[in-house]
N, C-alpha and C. Protein backbone atom coordinates (compact mmCIF):
# COMPACT_ATOMS: atom_id res chain seq x y z
N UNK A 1 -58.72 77.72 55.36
CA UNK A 1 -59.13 76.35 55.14
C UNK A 1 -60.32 76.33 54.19
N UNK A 2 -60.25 75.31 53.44
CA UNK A 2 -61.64 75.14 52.30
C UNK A 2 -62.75 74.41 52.79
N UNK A 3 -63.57 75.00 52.88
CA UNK A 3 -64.79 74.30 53.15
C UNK A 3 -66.00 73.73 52.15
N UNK A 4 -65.82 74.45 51.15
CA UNK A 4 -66.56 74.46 49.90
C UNK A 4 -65.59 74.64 48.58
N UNK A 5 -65.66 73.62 48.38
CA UNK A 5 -64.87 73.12 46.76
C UNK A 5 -66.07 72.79 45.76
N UNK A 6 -66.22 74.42 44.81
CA UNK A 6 -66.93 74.21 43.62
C UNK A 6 -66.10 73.53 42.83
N UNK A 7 -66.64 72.44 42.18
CA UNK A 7 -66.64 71.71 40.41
C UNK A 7 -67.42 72.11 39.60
N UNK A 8 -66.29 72.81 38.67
CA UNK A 8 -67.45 72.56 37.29
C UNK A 8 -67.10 71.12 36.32
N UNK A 9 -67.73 70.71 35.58
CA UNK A 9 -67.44 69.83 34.96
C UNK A 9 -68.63 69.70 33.52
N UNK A 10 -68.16 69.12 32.56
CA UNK A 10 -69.17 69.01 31.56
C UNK A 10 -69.17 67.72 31.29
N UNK A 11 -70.43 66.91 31.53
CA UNK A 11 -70.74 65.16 31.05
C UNK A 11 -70.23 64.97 29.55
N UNK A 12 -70.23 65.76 28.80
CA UNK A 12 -69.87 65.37 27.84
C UNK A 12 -68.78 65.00 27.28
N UNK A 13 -67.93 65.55 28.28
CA UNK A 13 -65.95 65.58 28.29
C UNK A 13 -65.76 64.46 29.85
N UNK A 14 -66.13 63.54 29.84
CA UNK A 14 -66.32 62.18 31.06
C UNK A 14 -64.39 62.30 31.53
N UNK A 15 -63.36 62.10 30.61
CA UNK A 15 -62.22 62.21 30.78
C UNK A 15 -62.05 63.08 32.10
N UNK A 16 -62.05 64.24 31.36
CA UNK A 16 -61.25 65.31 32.17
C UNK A 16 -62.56 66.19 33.17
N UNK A 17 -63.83 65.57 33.56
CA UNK A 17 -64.48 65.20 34.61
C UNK A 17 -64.12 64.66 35.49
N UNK A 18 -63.84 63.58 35.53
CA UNK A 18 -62.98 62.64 36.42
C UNK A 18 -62.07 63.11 36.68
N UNK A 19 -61.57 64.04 36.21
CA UNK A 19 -59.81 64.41 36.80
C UNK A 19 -60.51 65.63 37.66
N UNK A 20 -61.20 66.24 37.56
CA UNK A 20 -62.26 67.35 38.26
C UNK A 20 -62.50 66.81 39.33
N UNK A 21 -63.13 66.09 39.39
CA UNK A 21 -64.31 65.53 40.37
C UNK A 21 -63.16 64.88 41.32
N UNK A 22 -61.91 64.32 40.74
CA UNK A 22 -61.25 63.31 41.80
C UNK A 22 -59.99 64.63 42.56
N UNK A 23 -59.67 65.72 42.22
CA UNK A 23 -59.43 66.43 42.39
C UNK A 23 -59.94 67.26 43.40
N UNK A 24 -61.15 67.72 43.15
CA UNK A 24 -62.52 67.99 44.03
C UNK A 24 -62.22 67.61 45.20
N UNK A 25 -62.71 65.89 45.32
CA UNK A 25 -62.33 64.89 46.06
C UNK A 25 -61.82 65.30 47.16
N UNK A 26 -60.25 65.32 46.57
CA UNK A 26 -59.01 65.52 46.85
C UNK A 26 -59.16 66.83 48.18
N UNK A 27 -59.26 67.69 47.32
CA UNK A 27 -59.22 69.02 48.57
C UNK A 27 -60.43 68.95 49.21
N UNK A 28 -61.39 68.19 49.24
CA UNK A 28 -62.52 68.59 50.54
C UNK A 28 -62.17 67.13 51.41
N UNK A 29 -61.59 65.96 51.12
CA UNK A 29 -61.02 64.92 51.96
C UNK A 29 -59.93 65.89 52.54
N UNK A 30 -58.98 66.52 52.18
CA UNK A 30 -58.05 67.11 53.18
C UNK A 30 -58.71 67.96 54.12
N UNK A 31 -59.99 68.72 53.70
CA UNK A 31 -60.19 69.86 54.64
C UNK A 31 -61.54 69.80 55.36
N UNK A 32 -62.20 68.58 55.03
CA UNK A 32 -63.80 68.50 55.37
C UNK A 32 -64.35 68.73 54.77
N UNK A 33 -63.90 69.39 53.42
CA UNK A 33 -65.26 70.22 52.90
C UNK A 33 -66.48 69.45 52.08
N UNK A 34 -67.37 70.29 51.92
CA UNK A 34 -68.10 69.88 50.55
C UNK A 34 -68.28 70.35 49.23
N UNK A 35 -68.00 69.22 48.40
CA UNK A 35 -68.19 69.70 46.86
C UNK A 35 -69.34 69.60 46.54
N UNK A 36 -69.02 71.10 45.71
CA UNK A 36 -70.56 71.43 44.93
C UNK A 36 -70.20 71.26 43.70
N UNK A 37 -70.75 70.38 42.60
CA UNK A 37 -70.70 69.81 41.39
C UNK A 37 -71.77 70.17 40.79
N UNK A 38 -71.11 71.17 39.75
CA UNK A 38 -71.60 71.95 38.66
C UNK A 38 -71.65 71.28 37.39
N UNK A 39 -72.63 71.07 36.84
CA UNK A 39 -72.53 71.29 35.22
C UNK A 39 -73.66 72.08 34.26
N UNK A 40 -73.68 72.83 33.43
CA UNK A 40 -74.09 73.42 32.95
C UNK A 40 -74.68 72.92 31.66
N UNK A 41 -75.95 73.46 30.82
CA UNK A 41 -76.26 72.75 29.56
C UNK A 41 -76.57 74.21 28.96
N UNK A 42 -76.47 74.21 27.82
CA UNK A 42 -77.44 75.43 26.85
C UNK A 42 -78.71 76.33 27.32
N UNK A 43 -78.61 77.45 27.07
CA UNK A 43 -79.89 77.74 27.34
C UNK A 43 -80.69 78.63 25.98
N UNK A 44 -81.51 77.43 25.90
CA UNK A 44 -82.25 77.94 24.88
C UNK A 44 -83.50 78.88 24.69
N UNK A 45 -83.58 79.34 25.85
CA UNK A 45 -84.76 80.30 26.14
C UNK A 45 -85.03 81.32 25.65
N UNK A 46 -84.02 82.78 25.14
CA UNK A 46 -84.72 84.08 24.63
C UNK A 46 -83.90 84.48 23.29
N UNK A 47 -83.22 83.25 23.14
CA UNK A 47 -82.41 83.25 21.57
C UNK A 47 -83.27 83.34 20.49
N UNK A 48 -83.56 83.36 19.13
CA UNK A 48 -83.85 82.92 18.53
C UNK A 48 -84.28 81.55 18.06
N UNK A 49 -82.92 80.66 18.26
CA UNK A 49 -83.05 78.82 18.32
C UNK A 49 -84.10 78.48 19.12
N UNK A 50 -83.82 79.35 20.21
CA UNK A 50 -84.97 79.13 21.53
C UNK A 50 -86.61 78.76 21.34
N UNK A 51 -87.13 79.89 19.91
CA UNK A 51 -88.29 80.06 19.37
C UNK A 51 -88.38 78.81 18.86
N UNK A 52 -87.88 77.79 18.57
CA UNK A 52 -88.45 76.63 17.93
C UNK A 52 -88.58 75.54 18.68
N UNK A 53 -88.58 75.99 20.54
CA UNK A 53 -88.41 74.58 21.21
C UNK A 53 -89.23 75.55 22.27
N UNK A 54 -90.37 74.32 22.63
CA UNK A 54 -91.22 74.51 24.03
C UNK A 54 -90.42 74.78 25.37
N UNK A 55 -91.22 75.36 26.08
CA UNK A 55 -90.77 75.88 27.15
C UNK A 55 -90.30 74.21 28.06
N UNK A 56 -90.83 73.77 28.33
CA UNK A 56 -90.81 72.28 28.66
C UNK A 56 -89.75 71.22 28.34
N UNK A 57 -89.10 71.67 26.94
CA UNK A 57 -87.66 71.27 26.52
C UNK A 57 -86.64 71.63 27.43
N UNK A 58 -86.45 72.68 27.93
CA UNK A 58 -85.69 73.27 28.64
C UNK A 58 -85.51 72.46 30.27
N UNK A 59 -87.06 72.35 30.30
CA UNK A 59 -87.31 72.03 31.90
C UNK A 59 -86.76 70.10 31.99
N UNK A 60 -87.13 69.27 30.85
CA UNK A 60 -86.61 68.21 30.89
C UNK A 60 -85.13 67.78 30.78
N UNK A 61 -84.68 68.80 30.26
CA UNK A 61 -83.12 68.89 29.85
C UNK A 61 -82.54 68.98 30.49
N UNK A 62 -82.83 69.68 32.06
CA UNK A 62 -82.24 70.04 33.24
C UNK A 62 -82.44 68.55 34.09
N UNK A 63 -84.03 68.04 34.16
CA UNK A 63 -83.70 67.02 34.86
C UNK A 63 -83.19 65.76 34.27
N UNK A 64 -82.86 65.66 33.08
CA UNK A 64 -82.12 64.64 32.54
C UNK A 64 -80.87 64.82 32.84
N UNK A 65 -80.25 65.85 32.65
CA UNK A 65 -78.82 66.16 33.26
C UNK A 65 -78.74 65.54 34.59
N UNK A 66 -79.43 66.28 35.55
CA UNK A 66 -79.24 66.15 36.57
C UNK A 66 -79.16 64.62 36.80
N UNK A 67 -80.06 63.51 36.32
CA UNK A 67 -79.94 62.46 36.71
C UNK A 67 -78.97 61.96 36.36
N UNK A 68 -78.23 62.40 34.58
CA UNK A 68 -76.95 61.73 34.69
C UNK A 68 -75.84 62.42 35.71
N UNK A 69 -75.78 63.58 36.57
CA UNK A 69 -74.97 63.89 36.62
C UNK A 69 -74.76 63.04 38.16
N UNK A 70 -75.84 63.17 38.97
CA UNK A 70 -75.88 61.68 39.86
C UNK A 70 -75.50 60.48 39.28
N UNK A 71 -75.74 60.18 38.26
CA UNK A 71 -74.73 58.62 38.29
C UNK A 71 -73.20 58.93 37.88
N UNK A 72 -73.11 59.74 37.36
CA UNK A 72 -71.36 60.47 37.04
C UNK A 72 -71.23 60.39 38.08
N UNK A 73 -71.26 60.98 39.67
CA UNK A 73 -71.24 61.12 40.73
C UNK A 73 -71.12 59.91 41.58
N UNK A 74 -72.15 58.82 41.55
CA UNK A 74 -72.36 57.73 41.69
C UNK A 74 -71.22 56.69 41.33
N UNK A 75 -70.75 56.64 40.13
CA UNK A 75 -70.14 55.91 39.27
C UNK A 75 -68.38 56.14 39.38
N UNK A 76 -68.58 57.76 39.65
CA UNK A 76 -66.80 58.50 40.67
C UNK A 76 -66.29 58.96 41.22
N UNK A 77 -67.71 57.91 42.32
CA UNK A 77 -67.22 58.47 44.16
C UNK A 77 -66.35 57.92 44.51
N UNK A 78 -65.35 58.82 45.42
CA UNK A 78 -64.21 57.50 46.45
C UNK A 78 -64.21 58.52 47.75
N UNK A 79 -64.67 57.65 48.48
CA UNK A 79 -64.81 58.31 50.06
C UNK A 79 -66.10 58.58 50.72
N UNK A 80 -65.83 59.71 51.59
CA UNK A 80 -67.12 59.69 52.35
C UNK A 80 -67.06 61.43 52.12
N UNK A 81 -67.78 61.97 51.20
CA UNK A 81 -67.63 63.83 50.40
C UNK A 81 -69.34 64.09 50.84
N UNK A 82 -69.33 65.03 51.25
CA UNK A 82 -70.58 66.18 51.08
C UNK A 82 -70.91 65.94 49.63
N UNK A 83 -71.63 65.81 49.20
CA UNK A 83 -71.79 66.56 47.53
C UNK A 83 -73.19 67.02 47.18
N UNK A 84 -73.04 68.60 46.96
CA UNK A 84 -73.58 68.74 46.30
C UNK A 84 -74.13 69.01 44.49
N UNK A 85 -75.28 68.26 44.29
CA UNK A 85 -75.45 68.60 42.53
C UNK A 85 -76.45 69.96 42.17
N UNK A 86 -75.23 70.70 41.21
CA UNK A 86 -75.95 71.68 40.55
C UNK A 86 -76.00 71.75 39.03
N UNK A 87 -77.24 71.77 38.57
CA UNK A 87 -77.39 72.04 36.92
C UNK A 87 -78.32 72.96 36.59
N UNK A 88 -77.19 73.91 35.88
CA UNK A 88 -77.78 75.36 35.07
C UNK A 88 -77.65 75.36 34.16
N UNK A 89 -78.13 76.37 33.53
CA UNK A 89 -78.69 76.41 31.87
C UNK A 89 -77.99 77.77 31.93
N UNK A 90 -77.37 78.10 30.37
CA UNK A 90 -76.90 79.72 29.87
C UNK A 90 -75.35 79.78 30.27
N UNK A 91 -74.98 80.65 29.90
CA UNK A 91 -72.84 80.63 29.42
C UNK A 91 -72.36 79.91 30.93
N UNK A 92 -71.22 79.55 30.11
CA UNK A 92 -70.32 78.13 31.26
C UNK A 92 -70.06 78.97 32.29
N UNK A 93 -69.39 79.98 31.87
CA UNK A 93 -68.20 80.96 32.53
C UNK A 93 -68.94 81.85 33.26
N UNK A 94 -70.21 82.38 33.13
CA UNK A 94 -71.39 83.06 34.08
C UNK A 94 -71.61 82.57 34.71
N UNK A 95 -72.40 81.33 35.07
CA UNK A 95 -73.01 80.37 35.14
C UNK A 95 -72.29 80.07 36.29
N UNK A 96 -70.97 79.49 36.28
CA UNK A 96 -69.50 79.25 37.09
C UNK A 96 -69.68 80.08 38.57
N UNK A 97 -69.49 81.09 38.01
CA UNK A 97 -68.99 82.53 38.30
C UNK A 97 -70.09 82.47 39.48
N UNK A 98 -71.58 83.06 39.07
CA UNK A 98 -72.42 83.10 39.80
C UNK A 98 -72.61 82.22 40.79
N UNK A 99 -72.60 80.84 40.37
CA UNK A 99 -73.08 80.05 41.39
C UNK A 99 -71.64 79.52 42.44
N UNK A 100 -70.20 79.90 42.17
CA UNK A 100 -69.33 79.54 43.62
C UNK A 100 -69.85 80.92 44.18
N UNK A 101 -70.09 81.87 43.31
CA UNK A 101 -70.40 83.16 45.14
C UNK A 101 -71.71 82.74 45.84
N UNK A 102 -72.43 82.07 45.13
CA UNK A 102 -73.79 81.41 45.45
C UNK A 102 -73.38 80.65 46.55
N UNK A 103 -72.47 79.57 46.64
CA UNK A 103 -72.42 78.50 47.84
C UNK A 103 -70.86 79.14 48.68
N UNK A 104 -70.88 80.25 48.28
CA UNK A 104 -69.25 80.87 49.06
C UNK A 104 -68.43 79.68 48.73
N UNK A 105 -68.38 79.62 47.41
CA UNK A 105 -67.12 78.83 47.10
C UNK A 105 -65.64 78.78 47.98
N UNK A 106 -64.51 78.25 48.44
CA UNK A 106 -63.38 79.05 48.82
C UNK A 106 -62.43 78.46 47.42
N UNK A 107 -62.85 77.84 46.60
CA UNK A 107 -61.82 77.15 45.37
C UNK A 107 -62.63 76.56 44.45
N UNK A 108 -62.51 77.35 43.08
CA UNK A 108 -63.08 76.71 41.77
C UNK A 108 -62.30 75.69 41.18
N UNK A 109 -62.30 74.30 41.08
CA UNK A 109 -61.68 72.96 40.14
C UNK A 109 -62.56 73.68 39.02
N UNK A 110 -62.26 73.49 37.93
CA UNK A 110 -62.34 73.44 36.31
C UNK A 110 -61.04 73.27 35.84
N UNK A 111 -61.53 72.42 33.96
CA UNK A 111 -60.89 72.00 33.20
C UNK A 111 -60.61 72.71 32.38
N UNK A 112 -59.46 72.21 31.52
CA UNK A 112 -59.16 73.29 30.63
C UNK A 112 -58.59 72.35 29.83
N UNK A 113 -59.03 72.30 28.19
CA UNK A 113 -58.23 71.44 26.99
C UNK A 113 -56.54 72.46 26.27
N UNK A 114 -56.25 71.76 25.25
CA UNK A 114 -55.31 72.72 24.76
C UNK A 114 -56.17 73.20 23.90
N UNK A 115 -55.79 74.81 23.86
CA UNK A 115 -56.65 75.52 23.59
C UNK A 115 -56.01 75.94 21.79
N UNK A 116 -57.28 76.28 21.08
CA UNK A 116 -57.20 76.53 19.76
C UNK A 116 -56.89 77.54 19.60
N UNK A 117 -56.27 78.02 18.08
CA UNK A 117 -56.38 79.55 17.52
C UNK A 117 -57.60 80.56 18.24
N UNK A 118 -58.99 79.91 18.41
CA UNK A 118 -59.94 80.70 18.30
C UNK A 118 -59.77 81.16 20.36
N UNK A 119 -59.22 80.08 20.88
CA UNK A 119 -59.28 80.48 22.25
C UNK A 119 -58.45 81.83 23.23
N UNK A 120 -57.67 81.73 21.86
CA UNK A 120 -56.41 83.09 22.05
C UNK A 120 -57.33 84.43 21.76
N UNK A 121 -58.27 84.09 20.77
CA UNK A 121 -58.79 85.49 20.48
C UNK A 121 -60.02 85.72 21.41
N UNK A 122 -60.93 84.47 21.90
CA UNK A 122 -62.23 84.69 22.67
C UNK A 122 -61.91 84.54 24.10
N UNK A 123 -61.12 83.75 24.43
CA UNK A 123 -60.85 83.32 25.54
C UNK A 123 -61.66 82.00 26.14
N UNK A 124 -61.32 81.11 26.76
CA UNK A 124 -61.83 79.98 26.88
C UNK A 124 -62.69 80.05 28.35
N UNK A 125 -63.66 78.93 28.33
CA UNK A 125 -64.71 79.31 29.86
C UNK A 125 -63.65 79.37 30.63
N UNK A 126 -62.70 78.07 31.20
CA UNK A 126 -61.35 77.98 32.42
C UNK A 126 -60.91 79.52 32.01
N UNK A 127 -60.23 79.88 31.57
CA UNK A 127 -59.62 81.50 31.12
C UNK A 127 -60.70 82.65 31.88
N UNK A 128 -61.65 82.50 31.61
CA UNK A 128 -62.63 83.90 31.67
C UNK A 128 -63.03 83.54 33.30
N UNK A 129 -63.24 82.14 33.72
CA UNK A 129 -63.35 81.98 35.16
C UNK A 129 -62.34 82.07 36.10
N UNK A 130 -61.04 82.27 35.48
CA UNK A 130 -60.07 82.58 36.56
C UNK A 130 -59.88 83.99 36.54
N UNK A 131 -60.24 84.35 35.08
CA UNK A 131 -59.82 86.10 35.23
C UNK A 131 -60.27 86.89 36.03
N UNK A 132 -62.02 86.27 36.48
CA UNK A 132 -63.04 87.12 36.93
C UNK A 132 -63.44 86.40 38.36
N UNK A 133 -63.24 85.29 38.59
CA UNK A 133 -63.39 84.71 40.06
C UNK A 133 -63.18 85.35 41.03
N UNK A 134 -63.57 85.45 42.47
CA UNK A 134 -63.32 85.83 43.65
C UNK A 134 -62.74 85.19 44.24
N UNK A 135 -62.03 83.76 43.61
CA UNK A 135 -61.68 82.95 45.01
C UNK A 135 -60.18 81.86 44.34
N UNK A 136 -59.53 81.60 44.36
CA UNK A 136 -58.37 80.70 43.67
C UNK A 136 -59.10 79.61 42.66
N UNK A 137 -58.57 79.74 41.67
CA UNK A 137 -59.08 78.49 40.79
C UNK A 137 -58.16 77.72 40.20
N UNK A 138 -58.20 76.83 40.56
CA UNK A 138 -57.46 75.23 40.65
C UNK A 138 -58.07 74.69 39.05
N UNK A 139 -57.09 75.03 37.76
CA UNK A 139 -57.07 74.07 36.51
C UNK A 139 -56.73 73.19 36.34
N UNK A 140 -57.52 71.91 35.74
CA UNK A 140 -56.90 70.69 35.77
C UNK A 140 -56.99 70.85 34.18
N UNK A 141 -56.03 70.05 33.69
CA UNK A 141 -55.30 69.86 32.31
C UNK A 141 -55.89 68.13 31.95
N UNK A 142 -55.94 68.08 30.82
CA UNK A 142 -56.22 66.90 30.06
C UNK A 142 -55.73 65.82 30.21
């Protein structure tokens, strides 16, 4: 039984968020559980790019997310869900990875677009998080 249904999702792709999140939904209304709602932003910290932005950029960026990611949340609730919000900084697919063993995920929701020439050769975040997951991951399509 699932008790913990990680979401990842990216605000910037609102579409196929919503198909995440209502999905999400979906399997912790069947099983009790709670969703933990992920999204991730850049991390600009020990890059190079990094060198041209205050440490403090970083730290506002997180709580600006976070507040939109409460009204995303806010705005496409249906029911009565646990939820928790998480926002990290640095690669999607790490990032992912780390934080369902973090809350003992039992099922990763992530999205996945149709994927380009370049996704065949790098592999896409959905791709690299199912390859390497510990736990079933549930793709939702566009």
């Amino acid at each position: 039984m699932n008790k913990n249904i990680f979401c990842a999702i990216d605000l910037e792709h609102p579409s196929i968020s919503k198909k995440i999140l209502s999905e999400g939904l979906r399997l912790a209304d069947a099983n009790g559980a709670t969703v933990n709602l992920m999204t991730v932003i850049p991390d600009y910290g020990m890059t190079i790019v990094g060198s041209y932005f205050e440490r403090a950029v970083q730290a506002k960026a997180i709580a600006s997310t976070n507040d939109a990611l409460h009204a995303f949340v806010s705005e496409n609730l249906t029911g009565n869900v646990k939820i928790r919000h998480i926002v990290s900084s640095g690669s999607v697919y790490e990032e992912v990875l780390k934080y369902a063993d973090q809350v003992e995920a039992d099922v990763i929701v992530i999205g996945a677009s149709k994927p380009d020439l370049k996704d065949f050769l790098l592999g896409p975040n959905a791709a690299r998080v199912a390859r390497h997951a510990n736990v079933s991951v549930f793709i939702v399509r566009e």
